[in-house]
C-alpha atoms as a PDB file:
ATOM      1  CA  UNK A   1      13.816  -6.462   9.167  1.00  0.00           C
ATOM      2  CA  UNK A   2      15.659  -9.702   8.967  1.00  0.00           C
ATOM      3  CA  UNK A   3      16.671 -12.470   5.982  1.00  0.00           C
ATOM      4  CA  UNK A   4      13.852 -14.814   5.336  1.00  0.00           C
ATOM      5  CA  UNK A   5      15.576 -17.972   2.821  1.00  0.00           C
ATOM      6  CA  UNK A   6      13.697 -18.278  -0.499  1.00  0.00           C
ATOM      7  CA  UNK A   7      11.790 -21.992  -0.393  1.00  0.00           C
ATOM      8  CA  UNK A   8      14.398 -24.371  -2.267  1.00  0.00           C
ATOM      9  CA  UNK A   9      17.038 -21.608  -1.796  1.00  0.00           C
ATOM     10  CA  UNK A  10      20.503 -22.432  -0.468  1.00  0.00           C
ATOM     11  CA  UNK A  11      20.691 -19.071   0.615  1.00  0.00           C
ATOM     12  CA  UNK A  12      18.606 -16.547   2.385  1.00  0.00           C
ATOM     13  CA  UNK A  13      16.845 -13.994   0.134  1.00  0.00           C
ATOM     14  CA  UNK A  14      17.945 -10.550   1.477  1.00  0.00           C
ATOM     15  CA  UNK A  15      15.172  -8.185   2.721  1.00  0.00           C
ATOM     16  CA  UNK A  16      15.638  -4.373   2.473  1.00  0.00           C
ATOM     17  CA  UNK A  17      17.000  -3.213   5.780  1.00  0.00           C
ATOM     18  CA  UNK A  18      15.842   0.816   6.846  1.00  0.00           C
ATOM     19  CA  UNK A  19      17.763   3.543   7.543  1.00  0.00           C
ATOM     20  CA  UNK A  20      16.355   4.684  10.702  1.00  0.00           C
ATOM     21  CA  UNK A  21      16.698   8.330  11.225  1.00  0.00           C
ATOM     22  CA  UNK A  22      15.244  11.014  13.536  1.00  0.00           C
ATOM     23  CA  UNK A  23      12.191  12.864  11.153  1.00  0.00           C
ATOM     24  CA  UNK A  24       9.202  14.722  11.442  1.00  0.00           C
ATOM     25  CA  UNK A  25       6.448  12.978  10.396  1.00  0.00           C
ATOM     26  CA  UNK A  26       5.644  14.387   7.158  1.00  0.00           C
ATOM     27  CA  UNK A  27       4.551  14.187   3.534  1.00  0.00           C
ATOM     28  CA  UNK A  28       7.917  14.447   1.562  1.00  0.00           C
ATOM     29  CA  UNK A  29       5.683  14.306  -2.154  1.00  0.00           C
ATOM     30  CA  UNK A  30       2.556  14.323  -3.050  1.00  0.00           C
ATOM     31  CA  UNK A  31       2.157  11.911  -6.513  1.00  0.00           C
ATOM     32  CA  UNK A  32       0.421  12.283  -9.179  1.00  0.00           C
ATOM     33  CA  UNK A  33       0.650   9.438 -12.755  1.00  0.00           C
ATOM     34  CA  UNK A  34      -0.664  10.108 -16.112  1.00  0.00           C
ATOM     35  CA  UNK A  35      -1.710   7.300 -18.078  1.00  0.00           C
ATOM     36  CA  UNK A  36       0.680   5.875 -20.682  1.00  0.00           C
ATOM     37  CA  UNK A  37       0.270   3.155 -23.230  1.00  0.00           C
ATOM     38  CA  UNK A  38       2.322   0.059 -22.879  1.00  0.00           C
ATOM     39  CA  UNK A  39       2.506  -3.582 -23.750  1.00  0.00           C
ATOM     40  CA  UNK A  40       2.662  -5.019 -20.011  1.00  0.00           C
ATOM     41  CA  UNK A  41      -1.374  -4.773 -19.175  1.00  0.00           C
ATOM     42  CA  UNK A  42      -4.489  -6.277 -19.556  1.00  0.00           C
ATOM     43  CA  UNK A  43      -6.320  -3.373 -18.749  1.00  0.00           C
ATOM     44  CA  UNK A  44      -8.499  -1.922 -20.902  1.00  0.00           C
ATOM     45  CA  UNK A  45      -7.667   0.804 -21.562  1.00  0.00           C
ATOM     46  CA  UNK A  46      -3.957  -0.659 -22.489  1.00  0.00           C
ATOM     47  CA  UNK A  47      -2.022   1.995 -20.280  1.00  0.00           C
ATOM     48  CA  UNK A  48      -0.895   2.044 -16.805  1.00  0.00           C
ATOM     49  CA  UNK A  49      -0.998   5.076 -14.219  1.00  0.00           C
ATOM     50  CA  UNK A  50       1.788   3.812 -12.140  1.00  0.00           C
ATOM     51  CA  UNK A  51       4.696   6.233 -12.995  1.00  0.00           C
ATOM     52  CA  UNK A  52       3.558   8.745 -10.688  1.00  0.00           C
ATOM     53  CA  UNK A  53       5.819  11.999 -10.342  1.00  0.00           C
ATOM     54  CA  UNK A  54       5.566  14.560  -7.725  1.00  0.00           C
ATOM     55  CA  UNK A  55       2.910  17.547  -7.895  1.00  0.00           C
ATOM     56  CA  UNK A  56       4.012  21.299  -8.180  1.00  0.00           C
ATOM     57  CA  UNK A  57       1.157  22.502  -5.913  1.00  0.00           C
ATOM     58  CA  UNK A  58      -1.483  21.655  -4.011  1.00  0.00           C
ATOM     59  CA  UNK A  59      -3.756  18.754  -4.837  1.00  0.00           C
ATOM     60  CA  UNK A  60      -7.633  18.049  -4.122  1.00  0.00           C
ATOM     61  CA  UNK A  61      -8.051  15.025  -2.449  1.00  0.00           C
ATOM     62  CA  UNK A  62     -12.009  13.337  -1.882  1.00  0.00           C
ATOM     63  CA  UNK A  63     -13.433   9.899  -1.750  1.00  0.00           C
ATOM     64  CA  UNK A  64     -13.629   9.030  -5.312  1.00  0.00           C
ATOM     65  CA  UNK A  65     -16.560   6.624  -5.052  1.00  0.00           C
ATOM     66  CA  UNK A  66     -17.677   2.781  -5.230  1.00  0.00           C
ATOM     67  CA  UNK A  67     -14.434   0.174  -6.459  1.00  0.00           C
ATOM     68  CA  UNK A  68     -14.976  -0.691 -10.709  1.00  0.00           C
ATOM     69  CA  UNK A  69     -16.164   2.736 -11.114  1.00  0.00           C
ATOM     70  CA  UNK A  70     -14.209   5.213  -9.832  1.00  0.00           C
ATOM     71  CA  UNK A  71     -10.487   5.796  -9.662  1.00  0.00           C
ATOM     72  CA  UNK A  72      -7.959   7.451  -7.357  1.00  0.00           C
ATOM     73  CA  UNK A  73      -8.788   9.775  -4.780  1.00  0.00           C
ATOM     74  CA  UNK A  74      -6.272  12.513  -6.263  1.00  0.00           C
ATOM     75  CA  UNK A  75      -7.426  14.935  -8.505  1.00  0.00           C
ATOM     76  CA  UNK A  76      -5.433  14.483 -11.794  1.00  0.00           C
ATOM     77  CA  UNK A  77      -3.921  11.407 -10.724  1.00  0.00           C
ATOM     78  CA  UNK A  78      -4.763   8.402 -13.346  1.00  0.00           C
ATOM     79  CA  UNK A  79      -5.721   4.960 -12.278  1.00  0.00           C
ATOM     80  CA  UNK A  80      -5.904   2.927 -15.679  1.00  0.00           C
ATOM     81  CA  UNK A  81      -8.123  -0.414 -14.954  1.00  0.00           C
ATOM     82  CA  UNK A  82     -10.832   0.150 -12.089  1.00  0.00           C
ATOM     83  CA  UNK A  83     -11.121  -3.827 -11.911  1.00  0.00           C
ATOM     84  CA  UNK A  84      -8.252  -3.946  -9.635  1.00  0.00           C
ATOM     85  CA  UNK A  85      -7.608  -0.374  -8.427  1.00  0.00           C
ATOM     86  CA  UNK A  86      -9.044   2.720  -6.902  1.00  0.00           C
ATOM     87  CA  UNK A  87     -12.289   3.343  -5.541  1.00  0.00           C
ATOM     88  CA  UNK A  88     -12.754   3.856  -1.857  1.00  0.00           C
ATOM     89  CA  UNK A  89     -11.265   1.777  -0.350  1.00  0.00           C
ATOM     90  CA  UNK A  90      -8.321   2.512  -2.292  1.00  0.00           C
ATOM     91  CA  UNK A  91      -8.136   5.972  -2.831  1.00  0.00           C
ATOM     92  CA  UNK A  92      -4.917   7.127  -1.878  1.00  0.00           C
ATOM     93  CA  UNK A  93      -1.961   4.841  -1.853  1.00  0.00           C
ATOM     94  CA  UNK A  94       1.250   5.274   1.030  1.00  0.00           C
ATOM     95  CA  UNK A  95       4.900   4.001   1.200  1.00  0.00           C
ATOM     96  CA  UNK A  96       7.493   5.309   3.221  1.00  0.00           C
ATOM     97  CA  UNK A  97      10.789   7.047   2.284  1.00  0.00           C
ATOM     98  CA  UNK A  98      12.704   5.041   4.422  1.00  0.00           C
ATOM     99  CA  UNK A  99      11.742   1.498   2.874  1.00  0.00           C
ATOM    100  CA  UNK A 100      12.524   3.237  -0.678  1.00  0.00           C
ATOM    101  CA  UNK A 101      15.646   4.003   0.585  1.00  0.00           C
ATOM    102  CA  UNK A 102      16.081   0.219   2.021  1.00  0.00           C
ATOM    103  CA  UNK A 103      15.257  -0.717  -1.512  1.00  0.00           C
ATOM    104  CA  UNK A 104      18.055   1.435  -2.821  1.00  0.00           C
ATOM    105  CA  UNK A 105      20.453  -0.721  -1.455  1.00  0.00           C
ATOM    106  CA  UNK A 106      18.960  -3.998  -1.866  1.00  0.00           C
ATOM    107  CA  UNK A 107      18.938  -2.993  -5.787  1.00  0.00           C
ATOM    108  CA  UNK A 108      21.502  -0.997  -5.581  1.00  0.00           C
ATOM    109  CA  UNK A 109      19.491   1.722  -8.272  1.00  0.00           C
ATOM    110  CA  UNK A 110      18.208   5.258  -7.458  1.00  0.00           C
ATOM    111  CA  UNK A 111      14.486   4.761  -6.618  1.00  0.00           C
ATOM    112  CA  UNK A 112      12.652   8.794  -6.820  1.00  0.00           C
ATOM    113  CA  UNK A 113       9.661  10.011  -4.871  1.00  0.00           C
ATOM    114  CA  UNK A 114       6.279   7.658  -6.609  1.00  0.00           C
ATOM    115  CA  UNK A 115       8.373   5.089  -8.062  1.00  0.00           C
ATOM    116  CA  UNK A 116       6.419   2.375  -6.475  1.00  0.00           C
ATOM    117  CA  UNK A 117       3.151   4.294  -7.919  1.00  0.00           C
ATOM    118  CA  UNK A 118       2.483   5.522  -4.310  1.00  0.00           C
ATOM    119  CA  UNK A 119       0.510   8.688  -3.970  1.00  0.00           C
ATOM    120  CA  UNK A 120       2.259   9.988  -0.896  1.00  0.00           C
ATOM    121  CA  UNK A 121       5.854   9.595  -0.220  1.00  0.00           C
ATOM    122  CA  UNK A 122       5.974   9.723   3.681  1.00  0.00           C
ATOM    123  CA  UNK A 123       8.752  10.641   6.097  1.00  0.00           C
ATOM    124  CA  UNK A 124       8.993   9.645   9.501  1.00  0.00           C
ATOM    125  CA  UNK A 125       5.828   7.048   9.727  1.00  0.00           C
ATOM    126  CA  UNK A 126       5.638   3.065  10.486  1.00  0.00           C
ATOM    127  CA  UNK A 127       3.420   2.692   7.476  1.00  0.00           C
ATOM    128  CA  UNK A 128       4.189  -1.528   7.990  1.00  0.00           C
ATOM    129  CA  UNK A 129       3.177  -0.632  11.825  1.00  0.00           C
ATOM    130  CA  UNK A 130       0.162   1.019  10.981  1.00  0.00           C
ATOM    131  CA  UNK A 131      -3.110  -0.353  11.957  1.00  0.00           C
ATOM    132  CA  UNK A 132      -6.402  -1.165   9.991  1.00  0.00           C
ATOM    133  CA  UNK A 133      -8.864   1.131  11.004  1.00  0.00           C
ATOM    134  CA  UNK A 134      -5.817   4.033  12.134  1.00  0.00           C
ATOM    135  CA  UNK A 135      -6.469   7.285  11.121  1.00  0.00           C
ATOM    136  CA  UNK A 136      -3.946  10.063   9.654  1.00  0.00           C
ATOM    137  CA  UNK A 137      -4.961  13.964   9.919  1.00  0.00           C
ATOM    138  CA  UNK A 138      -2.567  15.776   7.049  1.00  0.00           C
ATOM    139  CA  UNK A 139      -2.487  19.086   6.911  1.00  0.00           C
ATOM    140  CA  UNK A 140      -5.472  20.983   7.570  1.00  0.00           C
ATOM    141  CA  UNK A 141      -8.208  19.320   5.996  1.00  0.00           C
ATOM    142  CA  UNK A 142      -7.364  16.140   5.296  1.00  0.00           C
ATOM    143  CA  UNK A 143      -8.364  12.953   7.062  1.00  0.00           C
ATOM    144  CA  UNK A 144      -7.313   8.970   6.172  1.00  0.00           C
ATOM    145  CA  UNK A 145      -8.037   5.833   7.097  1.00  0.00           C
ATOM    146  CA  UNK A 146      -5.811   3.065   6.885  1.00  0.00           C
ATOM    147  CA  UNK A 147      -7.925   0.631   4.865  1.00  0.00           C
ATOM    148  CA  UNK A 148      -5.409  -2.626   3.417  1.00  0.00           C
ATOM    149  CA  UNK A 149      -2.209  -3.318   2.456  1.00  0.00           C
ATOM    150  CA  UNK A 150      -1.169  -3.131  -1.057  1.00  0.00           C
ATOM    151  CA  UNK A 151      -0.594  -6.624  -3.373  1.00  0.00           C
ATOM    152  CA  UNK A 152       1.799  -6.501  -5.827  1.00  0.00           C
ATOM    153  CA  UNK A 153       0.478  -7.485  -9.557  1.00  0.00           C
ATOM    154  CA  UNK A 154       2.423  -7.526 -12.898  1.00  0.00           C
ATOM    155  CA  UNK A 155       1.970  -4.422 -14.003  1.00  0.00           C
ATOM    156  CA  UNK A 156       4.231  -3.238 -10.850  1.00  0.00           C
ATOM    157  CA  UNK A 157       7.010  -5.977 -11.994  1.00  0.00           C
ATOM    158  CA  UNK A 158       6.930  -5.047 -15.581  1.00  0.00           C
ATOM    159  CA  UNK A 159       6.886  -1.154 -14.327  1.00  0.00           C
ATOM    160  CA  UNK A 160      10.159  -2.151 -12.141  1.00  0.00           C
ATOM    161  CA  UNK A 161      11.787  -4.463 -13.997  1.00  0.00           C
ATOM    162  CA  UNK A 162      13.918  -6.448 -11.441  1.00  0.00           C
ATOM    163  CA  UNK A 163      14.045 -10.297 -11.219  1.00  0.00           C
ATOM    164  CA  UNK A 164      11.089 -12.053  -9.381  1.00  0.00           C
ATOM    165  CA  UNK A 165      10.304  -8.872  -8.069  1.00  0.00           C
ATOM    166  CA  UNK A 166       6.597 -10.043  -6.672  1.00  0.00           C
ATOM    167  CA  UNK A 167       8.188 -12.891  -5.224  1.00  0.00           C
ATOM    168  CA  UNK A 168      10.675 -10.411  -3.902  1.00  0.00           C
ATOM    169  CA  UNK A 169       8.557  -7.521  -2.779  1.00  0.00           C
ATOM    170  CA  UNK A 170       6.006 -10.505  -0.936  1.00  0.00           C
ATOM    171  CA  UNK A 171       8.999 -11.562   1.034  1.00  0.00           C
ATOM    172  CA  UNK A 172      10.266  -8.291   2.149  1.00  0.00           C
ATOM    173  CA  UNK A 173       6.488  -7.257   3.545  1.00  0.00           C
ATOM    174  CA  UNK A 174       6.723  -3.725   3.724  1.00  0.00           C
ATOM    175  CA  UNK A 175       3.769  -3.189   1.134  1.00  0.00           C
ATOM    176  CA  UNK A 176       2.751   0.250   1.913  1.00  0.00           C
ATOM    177  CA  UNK A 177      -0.542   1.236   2.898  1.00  0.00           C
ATOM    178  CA  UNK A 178      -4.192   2.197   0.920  1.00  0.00           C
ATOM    179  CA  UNK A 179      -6.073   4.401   2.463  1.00  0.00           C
ATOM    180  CA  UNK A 180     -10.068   5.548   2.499  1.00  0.00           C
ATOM    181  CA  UNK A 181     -10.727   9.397   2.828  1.00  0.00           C
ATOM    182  CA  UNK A 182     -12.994  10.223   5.810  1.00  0.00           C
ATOM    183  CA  UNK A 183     -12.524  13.667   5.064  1.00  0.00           C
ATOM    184  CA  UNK A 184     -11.733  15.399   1.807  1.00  0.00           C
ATOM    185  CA  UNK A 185      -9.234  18.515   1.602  1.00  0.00           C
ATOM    186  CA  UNK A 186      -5.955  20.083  -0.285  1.00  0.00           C
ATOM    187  CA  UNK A 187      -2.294  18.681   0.814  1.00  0.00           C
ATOM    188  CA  UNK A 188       0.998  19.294  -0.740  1.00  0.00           C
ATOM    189  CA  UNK A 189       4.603  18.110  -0.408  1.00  0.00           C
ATOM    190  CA  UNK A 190       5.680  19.067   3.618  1.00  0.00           C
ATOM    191  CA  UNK A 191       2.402  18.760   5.111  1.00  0.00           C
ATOM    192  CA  UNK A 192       2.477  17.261   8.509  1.00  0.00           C
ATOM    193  CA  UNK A 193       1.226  13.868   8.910  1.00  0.00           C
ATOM    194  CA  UNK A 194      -0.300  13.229  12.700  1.00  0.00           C
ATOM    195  CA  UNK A 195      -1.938  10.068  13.712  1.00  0.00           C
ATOM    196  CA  UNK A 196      -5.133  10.834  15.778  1.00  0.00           C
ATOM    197  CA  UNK A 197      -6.802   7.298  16.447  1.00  0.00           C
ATOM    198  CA  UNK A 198      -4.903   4.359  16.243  1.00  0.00           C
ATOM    199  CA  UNK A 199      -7.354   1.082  17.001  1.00  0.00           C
ATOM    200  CA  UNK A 200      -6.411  -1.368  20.074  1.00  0.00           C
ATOM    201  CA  UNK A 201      -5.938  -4.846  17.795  1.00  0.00           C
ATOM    202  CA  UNK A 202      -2.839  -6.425  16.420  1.00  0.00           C
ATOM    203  CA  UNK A 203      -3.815  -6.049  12.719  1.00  0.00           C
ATOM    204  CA  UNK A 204      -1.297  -4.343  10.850  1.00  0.00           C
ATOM    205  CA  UNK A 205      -0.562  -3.254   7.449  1.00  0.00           C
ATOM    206  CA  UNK A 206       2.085  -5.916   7.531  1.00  0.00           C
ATOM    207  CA  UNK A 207       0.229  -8.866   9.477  1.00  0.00           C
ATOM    208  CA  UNK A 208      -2.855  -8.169   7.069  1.00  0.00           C
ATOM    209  CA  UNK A 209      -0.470  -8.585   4.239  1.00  0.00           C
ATOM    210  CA  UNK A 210       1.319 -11.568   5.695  1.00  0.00           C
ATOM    211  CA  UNK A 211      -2.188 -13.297   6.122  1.00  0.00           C
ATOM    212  CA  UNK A 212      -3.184 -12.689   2.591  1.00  0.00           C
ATOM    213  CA  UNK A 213       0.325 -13.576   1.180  1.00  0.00           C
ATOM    214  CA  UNK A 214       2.790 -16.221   3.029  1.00  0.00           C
ATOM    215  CA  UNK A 215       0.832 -16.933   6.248  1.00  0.00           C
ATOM    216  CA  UNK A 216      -2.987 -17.223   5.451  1.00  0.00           C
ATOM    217  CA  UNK A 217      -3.340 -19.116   8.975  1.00  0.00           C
ATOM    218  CA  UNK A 218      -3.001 -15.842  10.153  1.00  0.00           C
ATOM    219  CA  UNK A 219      -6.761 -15.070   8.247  1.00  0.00           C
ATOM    220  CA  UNK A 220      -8.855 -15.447  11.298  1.00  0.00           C
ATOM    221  CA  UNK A 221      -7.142 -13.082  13.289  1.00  0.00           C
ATOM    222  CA  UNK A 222      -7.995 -10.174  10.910  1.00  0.00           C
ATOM    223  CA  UNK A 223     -11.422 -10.089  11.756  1.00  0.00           C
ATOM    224  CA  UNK A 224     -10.158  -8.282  14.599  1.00  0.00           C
ATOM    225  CA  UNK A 225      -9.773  -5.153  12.721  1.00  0.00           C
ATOM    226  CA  UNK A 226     -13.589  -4.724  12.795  1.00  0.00           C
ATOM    227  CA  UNK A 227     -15.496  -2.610  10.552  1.00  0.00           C
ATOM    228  CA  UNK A 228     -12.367  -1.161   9.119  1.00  0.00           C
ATOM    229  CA  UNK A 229     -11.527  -4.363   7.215  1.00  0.00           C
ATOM    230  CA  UNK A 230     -11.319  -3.927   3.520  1.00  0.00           C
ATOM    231  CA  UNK A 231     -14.814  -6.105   2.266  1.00  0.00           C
ATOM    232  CA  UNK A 232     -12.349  -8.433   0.082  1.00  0.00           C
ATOM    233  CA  UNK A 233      -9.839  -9.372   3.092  1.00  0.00           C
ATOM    234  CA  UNK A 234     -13.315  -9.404   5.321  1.00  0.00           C
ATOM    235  CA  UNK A 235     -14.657 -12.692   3.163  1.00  0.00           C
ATOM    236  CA  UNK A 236     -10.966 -14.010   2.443  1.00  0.00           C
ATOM    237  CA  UNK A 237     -11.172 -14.135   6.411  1.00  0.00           C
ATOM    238  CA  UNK A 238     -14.806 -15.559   6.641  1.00  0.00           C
ATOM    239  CA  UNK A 239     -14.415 -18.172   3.893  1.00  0.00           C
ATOM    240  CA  UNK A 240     -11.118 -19.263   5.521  1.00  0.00           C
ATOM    241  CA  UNK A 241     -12.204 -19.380   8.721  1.00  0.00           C
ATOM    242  CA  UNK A 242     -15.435 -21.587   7.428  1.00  0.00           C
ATOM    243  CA  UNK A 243     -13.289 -23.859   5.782  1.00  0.00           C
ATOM    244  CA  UNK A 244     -11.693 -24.248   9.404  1.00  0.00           C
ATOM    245  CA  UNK A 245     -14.692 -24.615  10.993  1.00  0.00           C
ATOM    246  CA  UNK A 246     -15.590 -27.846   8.465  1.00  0.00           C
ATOM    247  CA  UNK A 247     -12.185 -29.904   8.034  1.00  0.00           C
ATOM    248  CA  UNK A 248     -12.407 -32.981   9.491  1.00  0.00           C
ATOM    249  CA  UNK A 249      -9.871 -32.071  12.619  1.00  0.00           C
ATOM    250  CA  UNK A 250     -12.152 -29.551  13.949  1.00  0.00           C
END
């Protein structure tokens, strides 16, 4: 990861640099949030889910149904406004140990297992590498798809409470990964984590994120990831790319 300057900046903005260590690939925690009331939200129900804390056992995890409706894919876990978060295509929620511990020392501030209001707290995986459409068996039931990247909102900044920290976090571009359930089962913290289809196309987590963030020109080339596209990033990529198609240099 290198230094990317801030726009009007004198000096670069520092991005979180990983510790890279030999792991197995693994499920350090699995993360479960209750909902609690605070003044940082517009959701409706005026609380927030994000301060997710590791489970004691197992936990059920299924496809929790249609985006606006349904919630997180986690059994017990609490997703607060179903405008913006959960459903399907959203169910479960990944970030990697290693880019928490990168953000350790760019904040210099202990950052625990679910701080970023991840679900699963991974060891050992390229969760920015990861491709749209790649597929993760963990333990012995279990089955994800890599589905988008996450975007950070205001409820994560207020959660946080560092300086500019979507401005931040957008720059850095290690977002962590959503994920769709293909098939439903029980994990718990030190499950393995093995990748068992991983698409031929460039789109990563992080070039997905990049394209909807601080390099939309790269919109078009999502449409690579196929069926496996998130709907929303699918017409962000269609509109753009019709916009393209129309400007007077074309």
């Amino acid at each position: 990861m290198t230094r990317i300057p801030e726009a009007g900046s004198p000096h670069p903005e520092p991005r979180p640099q990983p510790r890279i260590q030999p792991h197995p690939t693994t499920v350090l925690t699995v993360n479960l949030g209750r909902l609690k009331q605070v003044e940082y939200t517009d959701a409706p129900s005026g609380g927030t889910g994000i301060d997710k804390r590791p489970a004691d056992g197992p936990v059920r995890v299924v496809a929790p149904g249609p985006k606006g409706e349904a919630g997180s894919g986690l059994i017990g876990d609490a997703v607060s406004d179903t405008r913006h978060h959960g459903g399907n295509d959203q169910a479960v929620y990944a970030y990697a140990r290693e880019d928490l511990d990168a953000w350790e020392g760019e904040l210099g501030r202990e950052l625990p297992n679910g701080v970023f209001g991840e679900n699963l707290t991974t060891r050992g995986l390229d969760i920015t590498g990861a491709r749209i459409g790649e597929r993760w068996r963990i333990g012995a039931e279990l089955l994800l798809e890599v589905a988008s990247a996450r975007i950070p909102c205001r409820t994560f900044a207020a959660w946080l409470g560092e300086e500019r920290w979507v401005k931040r976090f957008t720059r850095a571009a290690v977002p962590g990964a959503y994920l769709r359930v293909l098939e439903p089962g029980e994990i718990r913290s030190g499950d393995p984590v093995e990748i068992v289809h991983r698409p031929d196309h460039e789109v990563t987590v992080g070039f997905a994120f990049r394209a909807v963030t601080t390099e939309r020109a790269l919109l078009p080339r999502v449409l690579a990831a196929g069926d496996a596209l998130q709907p929303e990033l699918r017409q962000t990529a269609l509109s753009y790319t019709g916009t393209l198609s129309h400007s007077p240099e074309n």
